[in-house]
Protein backbone atom coordinates (compact mmCIF):
# COMPACT_ATOMS: atom_id res chain seq x y z
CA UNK A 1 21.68 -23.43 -5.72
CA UNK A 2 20.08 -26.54 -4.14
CA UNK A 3 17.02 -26.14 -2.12
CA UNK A 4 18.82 -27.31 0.76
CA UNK A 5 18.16 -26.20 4.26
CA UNK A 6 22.21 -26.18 4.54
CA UNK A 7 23.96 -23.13 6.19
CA UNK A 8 25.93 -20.86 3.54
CA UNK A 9 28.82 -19.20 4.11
CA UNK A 10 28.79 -15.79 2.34
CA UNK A 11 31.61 -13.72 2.05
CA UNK A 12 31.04 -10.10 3.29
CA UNK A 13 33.12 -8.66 -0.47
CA UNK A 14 30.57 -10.47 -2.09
CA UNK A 15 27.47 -9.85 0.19
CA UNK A 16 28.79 -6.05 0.24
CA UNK A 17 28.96 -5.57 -3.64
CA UNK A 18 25.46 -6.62 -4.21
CA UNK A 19 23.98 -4.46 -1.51
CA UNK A 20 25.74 -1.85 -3.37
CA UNK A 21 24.56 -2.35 -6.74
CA UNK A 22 20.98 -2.13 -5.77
CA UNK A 23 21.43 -0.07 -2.65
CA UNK A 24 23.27 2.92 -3.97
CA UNK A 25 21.51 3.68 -7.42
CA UNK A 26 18.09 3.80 -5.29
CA UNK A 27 19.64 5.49 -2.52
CA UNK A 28 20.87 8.26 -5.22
CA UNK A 29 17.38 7.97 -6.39
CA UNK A 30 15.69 9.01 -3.14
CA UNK A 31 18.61 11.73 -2.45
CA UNK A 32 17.54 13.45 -5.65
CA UNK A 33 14.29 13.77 -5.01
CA UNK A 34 14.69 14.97 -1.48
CA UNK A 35 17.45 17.50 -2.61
CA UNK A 36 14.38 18.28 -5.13
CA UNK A 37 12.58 19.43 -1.67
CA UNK A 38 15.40 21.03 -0.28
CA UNK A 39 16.14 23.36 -3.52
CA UNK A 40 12.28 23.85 -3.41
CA UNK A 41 12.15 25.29 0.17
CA UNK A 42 15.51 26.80 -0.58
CA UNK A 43 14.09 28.42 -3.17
CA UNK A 44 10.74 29.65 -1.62
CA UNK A 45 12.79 31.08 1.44
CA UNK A 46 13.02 34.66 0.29
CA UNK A 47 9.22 35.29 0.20
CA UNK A 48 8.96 34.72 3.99
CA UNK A 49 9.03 31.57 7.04
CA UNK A 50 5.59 31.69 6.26
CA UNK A 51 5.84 30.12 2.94
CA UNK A 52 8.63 27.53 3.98
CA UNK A 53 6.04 26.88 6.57
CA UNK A 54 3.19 26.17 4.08
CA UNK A 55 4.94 24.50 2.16
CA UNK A 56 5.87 21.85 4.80
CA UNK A 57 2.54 21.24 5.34
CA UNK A 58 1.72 20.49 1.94
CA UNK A 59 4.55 18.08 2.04
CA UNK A 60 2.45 16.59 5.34
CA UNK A 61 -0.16 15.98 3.09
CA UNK A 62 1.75 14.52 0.33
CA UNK A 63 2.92 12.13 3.19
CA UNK A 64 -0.30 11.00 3.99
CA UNK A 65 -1.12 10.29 0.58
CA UNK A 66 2.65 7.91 0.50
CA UNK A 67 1.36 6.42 4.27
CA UNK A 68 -1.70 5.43 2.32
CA UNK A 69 -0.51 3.70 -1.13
CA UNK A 70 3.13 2.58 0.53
CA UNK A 71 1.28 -0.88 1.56
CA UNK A 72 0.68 -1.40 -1.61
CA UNK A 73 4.63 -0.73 -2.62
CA UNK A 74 5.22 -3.39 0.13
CA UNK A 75 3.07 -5.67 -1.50
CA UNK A 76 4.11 -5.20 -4.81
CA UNK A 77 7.75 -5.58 -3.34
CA UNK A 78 7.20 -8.88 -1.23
CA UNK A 79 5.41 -10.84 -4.32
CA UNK A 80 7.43 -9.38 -7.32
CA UNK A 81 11.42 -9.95 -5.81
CA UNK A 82 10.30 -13.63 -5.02
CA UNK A 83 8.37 -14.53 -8.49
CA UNK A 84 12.05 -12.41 -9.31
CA UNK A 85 14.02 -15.12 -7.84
CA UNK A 86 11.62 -17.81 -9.36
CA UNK A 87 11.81 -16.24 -12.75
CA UNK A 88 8.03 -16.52 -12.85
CA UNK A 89 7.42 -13.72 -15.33
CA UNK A 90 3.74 -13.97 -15.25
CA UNK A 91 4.09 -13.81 -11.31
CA UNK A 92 5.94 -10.53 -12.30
CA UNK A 93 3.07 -8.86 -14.69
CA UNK A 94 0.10 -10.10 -12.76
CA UNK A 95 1.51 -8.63 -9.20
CA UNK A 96 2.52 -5.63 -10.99
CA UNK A 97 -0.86 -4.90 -12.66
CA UNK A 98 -2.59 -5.21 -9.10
CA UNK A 99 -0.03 -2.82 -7.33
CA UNK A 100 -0.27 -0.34 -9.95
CA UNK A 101 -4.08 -0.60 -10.12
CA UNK A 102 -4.35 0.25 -6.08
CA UNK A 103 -1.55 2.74 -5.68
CA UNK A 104 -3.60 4.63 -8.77
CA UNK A 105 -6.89 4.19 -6.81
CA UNK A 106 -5.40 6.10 -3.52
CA UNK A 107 -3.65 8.65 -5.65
CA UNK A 108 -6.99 9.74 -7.64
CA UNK A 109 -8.07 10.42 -4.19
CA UNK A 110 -5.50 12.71 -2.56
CA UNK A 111 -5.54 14.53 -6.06
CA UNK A 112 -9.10 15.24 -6.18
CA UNK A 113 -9.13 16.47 -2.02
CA UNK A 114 -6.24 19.01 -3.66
CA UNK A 115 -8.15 20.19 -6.57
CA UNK A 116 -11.35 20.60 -5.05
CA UNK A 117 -11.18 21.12 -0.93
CA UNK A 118 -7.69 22.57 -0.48
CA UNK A 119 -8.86 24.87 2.06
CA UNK A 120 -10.07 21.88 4.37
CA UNK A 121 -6.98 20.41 3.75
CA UNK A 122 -5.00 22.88 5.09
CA UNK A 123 -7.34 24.11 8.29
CA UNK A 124 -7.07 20.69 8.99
CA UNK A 125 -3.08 20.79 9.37
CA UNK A 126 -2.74 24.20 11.00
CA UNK A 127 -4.83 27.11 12.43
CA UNK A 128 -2.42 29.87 10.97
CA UNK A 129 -4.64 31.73 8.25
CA UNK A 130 -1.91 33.06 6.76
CA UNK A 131 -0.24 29.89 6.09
CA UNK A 132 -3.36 28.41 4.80
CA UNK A 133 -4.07 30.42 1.87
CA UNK A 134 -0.14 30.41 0.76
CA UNK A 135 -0.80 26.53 1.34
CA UNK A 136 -4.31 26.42 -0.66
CA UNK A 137 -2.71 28.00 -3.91
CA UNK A 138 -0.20 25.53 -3.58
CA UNK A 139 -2.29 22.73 -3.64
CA UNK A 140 -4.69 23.82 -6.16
CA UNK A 141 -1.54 23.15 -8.90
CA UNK A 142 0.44 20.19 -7.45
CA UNK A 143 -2.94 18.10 -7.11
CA UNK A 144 -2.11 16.90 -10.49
CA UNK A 145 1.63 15.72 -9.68
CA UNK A 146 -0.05 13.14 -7.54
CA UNK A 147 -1.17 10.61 -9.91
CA UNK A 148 2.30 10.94 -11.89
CA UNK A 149 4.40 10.92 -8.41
CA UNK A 150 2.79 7.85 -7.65
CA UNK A 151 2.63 6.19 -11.18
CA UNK A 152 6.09 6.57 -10.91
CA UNK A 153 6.42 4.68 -7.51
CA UNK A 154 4.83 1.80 -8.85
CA UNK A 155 6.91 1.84 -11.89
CA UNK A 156 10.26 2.38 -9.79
CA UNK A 157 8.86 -0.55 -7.41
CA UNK A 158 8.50 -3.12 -10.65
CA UNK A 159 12.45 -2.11 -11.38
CA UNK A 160 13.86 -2.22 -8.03
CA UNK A 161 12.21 -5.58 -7.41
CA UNK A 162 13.88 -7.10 -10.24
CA UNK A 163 16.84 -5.45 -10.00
CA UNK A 164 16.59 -2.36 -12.80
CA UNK A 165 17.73 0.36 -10.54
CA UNK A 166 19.69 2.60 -12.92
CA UNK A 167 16.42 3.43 -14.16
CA UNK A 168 14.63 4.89 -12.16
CA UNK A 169 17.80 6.79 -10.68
CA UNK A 170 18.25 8.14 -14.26
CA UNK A 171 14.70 9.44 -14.58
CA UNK A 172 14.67 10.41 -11.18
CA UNK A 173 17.92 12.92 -12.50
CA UNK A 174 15.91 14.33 -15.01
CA UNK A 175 12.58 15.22 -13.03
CA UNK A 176 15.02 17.03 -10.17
CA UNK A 177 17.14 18.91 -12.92
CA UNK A 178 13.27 19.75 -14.63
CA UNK A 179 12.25 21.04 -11.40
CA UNK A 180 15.24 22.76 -10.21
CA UNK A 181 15.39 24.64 -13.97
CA UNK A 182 11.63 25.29 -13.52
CA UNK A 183 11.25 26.70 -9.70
CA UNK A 184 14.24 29.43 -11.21
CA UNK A 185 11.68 30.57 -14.13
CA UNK A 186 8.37 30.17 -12.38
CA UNK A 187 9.04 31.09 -8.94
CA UNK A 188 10.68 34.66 -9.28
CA UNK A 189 9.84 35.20 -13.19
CA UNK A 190 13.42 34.84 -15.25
CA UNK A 191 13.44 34.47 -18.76
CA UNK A 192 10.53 36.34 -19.01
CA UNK A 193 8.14 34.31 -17.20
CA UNK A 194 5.58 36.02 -14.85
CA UNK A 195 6.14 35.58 -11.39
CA UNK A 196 4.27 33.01 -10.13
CA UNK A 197 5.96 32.19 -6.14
CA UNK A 198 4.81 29.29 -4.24
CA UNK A 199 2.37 28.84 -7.14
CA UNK A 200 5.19 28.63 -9.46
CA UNK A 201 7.02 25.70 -7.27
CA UNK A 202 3.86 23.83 -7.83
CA UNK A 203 4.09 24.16 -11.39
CA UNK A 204 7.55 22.95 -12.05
CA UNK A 205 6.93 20.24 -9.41
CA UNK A 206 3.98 19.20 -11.39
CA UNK A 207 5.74 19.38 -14.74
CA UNK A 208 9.12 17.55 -13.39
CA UNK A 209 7.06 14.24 -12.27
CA UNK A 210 5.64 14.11 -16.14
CA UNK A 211 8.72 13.84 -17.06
CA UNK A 212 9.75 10.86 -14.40
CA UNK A 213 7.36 8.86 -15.60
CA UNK A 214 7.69 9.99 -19.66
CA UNK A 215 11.83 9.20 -19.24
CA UNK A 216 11.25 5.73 -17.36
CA UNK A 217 8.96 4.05 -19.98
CA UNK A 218 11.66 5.79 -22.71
CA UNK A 219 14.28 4.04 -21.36
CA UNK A 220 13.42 0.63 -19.89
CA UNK A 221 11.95 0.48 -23.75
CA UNK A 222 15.26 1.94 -25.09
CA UNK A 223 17.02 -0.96 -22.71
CA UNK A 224 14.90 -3.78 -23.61
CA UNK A 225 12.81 -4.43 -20.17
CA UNK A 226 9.36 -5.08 -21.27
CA UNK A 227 8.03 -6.06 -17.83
CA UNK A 228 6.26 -2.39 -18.08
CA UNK A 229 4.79 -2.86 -20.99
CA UNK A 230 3.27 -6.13 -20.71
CA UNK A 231 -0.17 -4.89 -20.64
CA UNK A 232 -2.53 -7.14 -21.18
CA UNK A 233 -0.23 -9.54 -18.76
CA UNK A 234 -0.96 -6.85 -15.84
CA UNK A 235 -4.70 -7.76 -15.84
CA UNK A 236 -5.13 -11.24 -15.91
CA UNK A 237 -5.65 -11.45 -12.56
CA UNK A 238 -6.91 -15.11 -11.08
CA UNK A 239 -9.30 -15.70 -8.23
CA UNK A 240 -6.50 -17.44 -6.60
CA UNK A 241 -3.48 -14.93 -7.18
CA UNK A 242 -6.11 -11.65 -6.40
CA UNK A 243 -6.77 -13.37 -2.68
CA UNK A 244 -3.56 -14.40 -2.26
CA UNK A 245 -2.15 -10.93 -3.22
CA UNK A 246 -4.47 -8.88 -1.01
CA UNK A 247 -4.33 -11.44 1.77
CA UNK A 248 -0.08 -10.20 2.12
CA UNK A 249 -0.94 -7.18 1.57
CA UNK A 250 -4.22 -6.24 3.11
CA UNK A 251 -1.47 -6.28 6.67
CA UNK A 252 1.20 -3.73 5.24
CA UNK A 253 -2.10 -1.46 3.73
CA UNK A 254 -3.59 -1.60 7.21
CA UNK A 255 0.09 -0.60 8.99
CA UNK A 256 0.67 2.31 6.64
CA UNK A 257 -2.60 3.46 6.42
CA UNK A 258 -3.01 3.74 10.11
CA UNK A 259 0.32 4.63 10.97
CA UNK A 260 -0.01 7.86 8.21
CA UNK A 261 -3.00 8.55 10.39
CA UNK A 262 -1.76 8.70 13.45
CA UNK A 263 1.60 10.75 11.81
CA UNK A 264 -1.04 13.60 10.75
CA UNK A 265 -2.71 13.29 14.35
CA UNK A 266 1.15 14.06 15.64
CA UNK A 267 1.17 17.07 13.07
CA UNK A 268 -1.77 18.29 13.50
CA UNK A 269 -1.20 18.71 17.16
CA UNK A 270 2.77 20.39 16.50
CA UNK A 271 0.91 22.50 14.08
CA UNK A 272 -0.64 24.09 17.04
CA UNK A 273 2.18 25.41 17.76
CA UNK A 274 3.31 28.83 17.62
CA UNK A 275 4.57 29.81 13.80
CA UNK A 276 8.53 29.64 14.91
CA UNK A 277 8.06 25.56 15.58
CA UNK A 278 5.86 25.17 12.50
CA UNK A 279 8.39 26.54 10.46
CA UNK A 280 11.40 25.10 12.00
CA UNK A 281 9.40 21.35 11.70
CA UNK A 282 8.71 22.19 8.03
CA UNK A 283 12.55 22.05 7.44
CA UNK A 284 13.13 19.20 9.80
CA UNK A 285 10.69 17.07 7.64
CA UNK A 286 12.74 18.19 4.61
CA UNK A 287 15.72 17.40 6.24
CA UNK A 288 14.40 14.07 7.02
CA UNK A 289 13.17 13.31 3.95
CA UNK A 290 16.74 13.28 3.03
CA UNK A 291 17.75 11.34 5.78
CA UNK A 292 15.40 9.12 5.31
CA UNK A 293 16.25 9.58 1.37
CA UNK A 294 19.88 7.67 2.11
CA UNK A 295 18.73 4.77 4.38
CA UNK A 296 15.86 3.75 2.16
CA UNK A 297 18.13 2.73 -0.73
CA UNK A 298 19.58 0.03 1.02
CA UNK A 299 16.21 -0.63 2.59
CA UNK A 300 14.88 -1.31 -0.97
CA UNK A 301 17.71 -3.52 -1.84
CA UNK A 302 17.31 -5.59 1.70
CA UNK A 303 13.67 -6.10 0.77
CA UNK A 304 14.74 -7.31 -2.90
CA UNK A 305 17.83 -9.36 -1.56
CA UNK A 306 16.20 -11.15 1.05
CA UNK A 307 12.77 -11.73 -0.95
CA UNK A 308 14.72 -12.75 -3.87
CA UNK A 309 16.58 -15.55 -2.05
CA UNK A 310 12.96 -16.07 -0.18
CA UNK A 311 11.09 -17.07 -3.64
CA UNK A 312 14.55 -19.17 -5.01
CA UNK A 313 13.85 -21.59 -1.98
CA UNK A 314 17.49 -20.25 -0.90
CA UNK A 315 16.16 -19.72 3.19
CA UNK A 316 19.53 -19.85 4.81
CA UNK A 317 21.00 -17.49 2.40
CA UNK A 318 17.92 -15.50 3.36
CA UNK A 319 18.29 -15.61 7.16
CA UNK A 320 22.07 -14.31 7.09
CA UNK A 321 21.00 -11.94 4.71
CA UNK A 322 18.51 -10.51 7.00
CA UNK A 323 20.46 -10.35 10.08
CA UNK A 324 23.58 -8.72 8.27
CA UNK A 325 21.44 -5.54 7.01
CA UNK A 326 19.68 -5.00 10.11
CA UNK A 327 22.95 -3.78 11.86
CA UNK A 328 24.60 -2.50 8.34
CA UNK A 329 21.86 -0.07 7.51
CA UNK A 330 21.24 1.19 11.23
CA UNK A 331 25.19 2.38 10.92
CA UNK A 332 24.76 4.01 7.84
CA UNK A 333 21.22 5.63 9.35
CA UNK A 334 23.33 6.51 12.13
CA UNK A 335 26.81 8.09 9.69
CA UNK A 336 23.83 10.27 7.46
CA UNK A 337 22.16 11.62 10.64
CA UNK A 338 25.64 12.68 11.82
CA UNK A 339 26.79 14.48 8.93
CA UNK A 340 23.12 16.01 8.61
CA UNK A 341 23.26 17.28 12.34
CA UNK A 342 27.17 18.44 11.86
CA UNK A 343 26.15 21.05 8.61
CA UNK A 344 23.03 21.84 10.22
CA UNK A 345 24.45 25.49 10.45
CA UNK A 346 24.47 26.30 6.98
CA UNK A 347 21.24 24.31 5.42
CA UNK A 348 18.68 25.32 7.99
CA UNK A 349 20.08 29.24 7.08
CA UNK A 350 20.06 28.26 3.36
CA UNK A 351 16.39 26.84 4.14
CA UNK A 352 15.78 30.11 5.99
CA UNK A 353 15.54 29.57 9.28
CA UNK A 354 16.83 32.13 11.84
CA UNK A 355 15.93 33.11 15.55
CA UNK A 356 13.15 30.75 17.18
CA UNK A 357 12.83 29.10 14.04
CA UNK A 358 16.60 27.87 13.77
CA UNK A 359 16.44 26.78 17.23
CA UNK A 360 13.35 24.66 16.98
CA UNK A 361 14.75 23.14 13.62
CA UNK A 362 17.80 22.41 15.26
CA UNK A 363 15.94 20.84 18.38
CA UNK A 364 13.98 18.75 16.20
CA UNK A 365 16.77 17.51 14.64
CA UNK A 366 19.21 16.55 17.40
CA UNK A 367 16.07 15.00 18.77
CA UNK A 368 15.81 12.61 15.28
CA UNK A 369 19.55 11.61 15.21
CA UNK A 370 19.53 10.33 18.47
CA UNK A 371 16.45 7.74 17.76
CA UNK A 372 17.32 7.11 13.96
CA UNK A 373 19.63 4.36 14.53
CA UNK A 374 16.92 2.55 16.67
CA UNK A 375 14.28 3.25 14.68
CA UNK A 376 15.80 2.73 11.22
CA UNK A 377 16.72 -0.53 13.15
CA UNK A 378 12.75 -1.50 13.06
CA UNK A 379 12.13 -0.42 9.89
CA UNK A 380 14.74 -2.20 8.02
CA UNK A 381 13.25 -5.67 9.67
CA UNK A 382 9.80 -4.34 9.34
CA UNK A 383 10.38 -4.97 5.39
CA UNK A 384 12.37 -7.51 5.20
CA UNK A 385 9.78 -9.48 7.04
CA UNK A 386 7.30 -8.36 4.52
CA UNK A 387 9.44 -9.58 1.51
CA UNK A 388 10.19 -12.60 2.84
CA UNK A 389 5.62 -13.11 3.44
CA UNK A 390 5.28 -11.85 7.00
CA UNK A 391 3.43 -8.95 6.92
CA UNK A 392 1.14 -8.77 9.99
CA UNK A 393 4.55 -8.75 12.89
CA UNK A 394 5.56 -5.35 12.31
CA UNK A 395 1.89 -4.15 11.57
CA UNK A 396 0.73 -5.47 14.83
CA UNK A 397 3.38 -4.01 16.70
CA UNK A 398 3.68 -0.62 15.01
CA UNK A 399 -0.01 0.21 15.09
CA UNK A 400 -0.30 -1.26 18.70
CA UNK A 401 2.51 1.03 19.98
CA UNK A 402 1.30 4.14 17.56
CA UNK A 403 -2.40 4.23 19.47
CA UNK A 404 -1.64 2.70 23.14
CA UNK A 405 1.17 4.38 23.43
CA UNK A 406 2.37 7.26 21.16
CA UNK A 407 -0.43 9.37 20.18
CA UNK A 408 -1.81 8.99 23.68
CA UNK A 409 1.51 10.86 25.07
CA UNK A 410 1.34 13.27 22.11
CA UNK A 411 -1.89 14.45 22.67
CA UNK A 412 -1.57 14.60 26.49
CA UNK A 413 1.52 16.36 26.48
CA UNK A 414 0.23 18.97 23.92
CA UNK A 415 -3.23 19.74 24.84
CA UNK A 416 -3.55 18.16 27.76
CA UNK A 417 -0.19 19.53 30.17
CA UNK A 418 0.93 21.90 27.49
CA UNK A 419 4.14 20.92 27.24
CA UNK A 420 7.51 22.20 25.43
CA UNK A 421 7.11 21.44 21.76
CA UNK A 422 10.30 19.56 22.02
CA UNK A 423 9.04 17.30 24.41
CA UNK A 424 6.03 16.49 22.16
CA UNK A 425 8.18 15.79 19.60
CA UNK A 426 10.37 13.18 21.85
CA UNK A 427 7.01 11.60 22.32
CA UNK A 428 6.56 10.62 19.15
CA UNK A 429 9.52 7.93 19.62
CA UNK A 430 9.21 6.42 23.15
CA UNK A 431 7.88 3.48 21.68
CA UNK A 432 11.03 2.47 19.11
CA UNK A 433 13.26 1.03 22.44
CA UNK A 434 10.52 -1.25 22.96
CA UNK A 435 9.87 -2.15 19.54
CA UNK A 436 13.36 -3.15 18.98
CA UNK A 437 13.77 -5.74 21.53
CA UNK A 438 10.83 -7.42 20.33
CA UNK A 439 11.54 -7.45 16.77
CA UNK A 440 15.04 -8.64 17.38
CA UNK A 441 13.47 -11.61 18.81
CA UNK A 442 11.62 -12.46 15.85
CA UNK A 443 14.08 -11.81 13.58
CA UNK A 444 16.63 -14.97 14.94
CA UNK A 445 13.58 -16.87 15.49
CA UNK A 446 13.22 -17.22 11.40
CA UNK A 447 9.68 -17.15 11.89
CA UNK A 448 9.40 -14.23 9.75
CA UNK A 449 10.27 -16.49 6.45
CA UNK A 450 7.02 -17.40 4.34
CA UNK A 451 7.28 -18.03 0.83
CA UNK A 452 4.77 -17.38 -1.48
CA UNK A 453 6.36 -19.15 -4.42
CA UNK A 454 7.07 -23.31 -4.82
CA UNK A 455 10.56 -23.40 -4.53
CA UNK A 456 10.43 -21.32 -1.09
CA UNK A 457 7.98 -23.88 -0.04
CA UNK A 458 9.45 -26.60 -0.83
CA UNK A 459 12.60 -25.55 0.39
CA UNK A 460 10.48 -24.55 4.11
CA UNK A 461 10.28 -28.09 5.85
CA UNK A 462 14.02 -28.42 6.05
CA UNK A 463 14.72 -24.52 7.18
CA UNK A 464 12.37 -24.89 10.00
CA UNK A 465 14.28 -28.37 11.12
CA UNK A 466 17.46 -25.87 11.56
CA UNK A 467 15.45 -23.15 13.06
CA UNK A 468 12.06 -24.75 14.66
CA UNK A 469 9.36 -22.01 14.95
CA UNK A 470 8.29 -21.17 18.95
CA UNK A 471 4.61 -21.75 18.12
CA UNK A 472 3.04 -22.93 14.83
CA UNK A 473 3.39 -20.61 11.74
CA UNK A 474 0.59 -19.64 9.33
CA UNK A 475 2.01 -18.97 5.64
């Protein structure tokens, strides 16, 4: 396609069956490993809320730790699905050596904090002794799933970007059948294991992510993709490119970083609550996980579809592109949070939850479904932005919103005028109304696309004579 700054027509059948062939595999991806959660509290259930509870936590943790590396996923997402669309393979190595490199660096962390001050991890999330030390032998096993959780990230983030998808869906199979097969033997002691409980879902968990990351490099090498193991390639690493690199991304690291920080400030103060709420929000984050799970599959493939077309120079391509998925994957958001909140009945029973707990679960997530839609409506622009090179609109707004406006309610309503747990939950969205007015602005302003690559640069002057920027724009 010509660099042109000319408007395309794309048909929705076509625009349709590519979002599907990158959305769905990753979205099946993402569903596995949050039915992985599911099965796990499922699992742990019979031992007592307690446990469901501490395990929860421990997932709070683990979501901290994804808060803190995730800018580097952005960053590795926004630089590798344009050099993609340039079919700059060096662009390709040298972006993925750097994102691997940090996301290892932030992992190494949250592993050793497990290992060696699990107890301060958990007084930290809750005040409930008895939850603690079910949450402390968890952690003391599953600290050293983190650096192969998040190896695997990376890895998956190098094949999504350039559109290898089955991949990591495949491997994704095998580490949720590994850990499903595993919490059966190690949990309750079949096959004439030793009972292990929670400490035995901590195992298999552990086990299951070596082999995500052992059956991805076995098959992108049985398929021919040798972006992963370009080794040497990943390090040469130029003055110029490292700058450039952390200069995108040092935004999105910032945003994630600080947004995970104010998320455990938010659970830290719900965790205050009495144990029927903490166990109820335990399954509600499992339960979003898998909401969550569904809509970021198609969030993945709007990041590589728009960033691809971003770094080819093909900007109007781009800008329909964007505006299209905003409104397609806030209706599927929407469908998923539906048919979540219609089966509620059974899964928060099979999660065991009953009494106070099943109510507060249930609050919690009649509560989510009606903001998801809005708020999956940020996110998805939130990366598209990114991949196309503007990372610091959605940072600024979601960390400006996050500390002037959300945690202060948060922390007022729950310490301050004691309020209903529900209503400190419905805190934690009053900002996403405001959010999305704003960020529907930018997104038909156009100012949001910055390439990184030549063609995209080239290809600028002449998209910004069809859509003139409001104020001058900084690449």
């Amino acid at each position: 396609m010509a660099l042109t700054g000319k408007r395309e027509n794309i048909g929705w059948g076509e625009f349709l069956r590519t979002l599907a062939a990158i959305g769905i595999p990753v979205a099946v991806q993402n569903l596995l490993t949050t039915t992985a959660s599911m099965v796990d509290t499922m699992m742990v259930a019979p031992l007592g809320e307690n446990t469901v509870g501490a395990l929860g936590l421990c997932a709070q943790f683990s979501s901290l730790m994804f808060s803190c590396y995730w800018g580097f996923v952005g960053g590795g997402t926004l630089f590798i699905s344009q050099y993609w669309g340039a079919r700059d393979d060096e662009g390709i190595d040298r972006s993925y050596g750097m994102t691997w490199v940090c996301m290892m660096s932030v992992s190494a962390v949250f592993s050793l904090l497990a290992l060696l001050a699990p107890e301060t991890v958990m007084a930290l999330y809750t005040d409930k002794t008895g939850i603690q030390d079910l949450g402390v032998r968890y952690l003391k096993i599953v600290g050293f799933a983190y650096p192969m959780q998040v190896c695997s990230m990376a890895m998956s983030t190098l094949l999504r970007s350039t559109e290898r998808v089955r991949i990591p869906m495949a491997a994704s199979a095998a580490s949720v059948g590994t850990n499903i097969f595993l919490n059966w033997v190690l949990i309750y002691g079949h096959l004439g294991a030793k009972p292990m409980g929670i400490s035995g879902a901590a195992l298999a968990t552990t086990i299951a992510a070596a082999v995500n990351v052992l059956s991805m490099y076995l098959m992108a090498w049985a398929r021919g993709y040798r972006h992963l193991f370009h080794i040497r390639a990943h390090f040469r690493w130029a003055a110029k490119h490292t700058r450039q690199y952390f200069r995108k991304c040092f935004p999105i690291i910032c945003n994630e970083l600080l947004i995970g920080v104010g998320n455990m400030v938010i659970n830290v103060t719900l965790g205050r609550q009495p144990e029927a709420v903490i166990n109820g929000l335990a399954v509600f984050r499992t339960l979003e996980g898998l909401i969550i799970g569904f809509f970021a599959g198609f969030s993945s493939a709007a990041s590589v579809l728009v960033g691809k077309c971003v770094g080819a120079g093909e900007l109007e391509t781009a800008f329909t592109r964007a505006k299209r998925l905003t409104y397609l994957c806030s209706a599927f958001i929407g469908t998923a949070g539906a048919a979540v909140l219609a089966l509620r009945g059974p899964i928060l029973t099979a999660m065991g939850l009953s009494g106070a707990s099943y109510e507060a679960g249930t609050t919690f997530l009649l509560i989510y479904v009606c903001v998801s839609v809005i708020r999956m409506g940020n996110w998805i622009q939130n990366d598209v932005y990114r991949s196309s090179g503007d990372a610091v609109t959605g940072t600024v707004l979601e960390i400006a919103f996050m500390y002037l406006l959300v945690i202060p309610a948060v922390l007022a309503s729950g310490f301050r005028f004691h309020a209903p747990y529900w209503v400190i939950f419905l805190c934690c969205y009053i900002d996403e109304p405001i959010r999305y007015v704003i960020m529907q602005l930018k997104l038909y302003s156009g100012e949001w696309i910055r390439p990184v690559t030549e063609q995209g640069v080239r290809a600028l002057e002449e998209f910004r004579k069809n859509h003139p920027p409001r104020r001058p724009v900084r690449g």
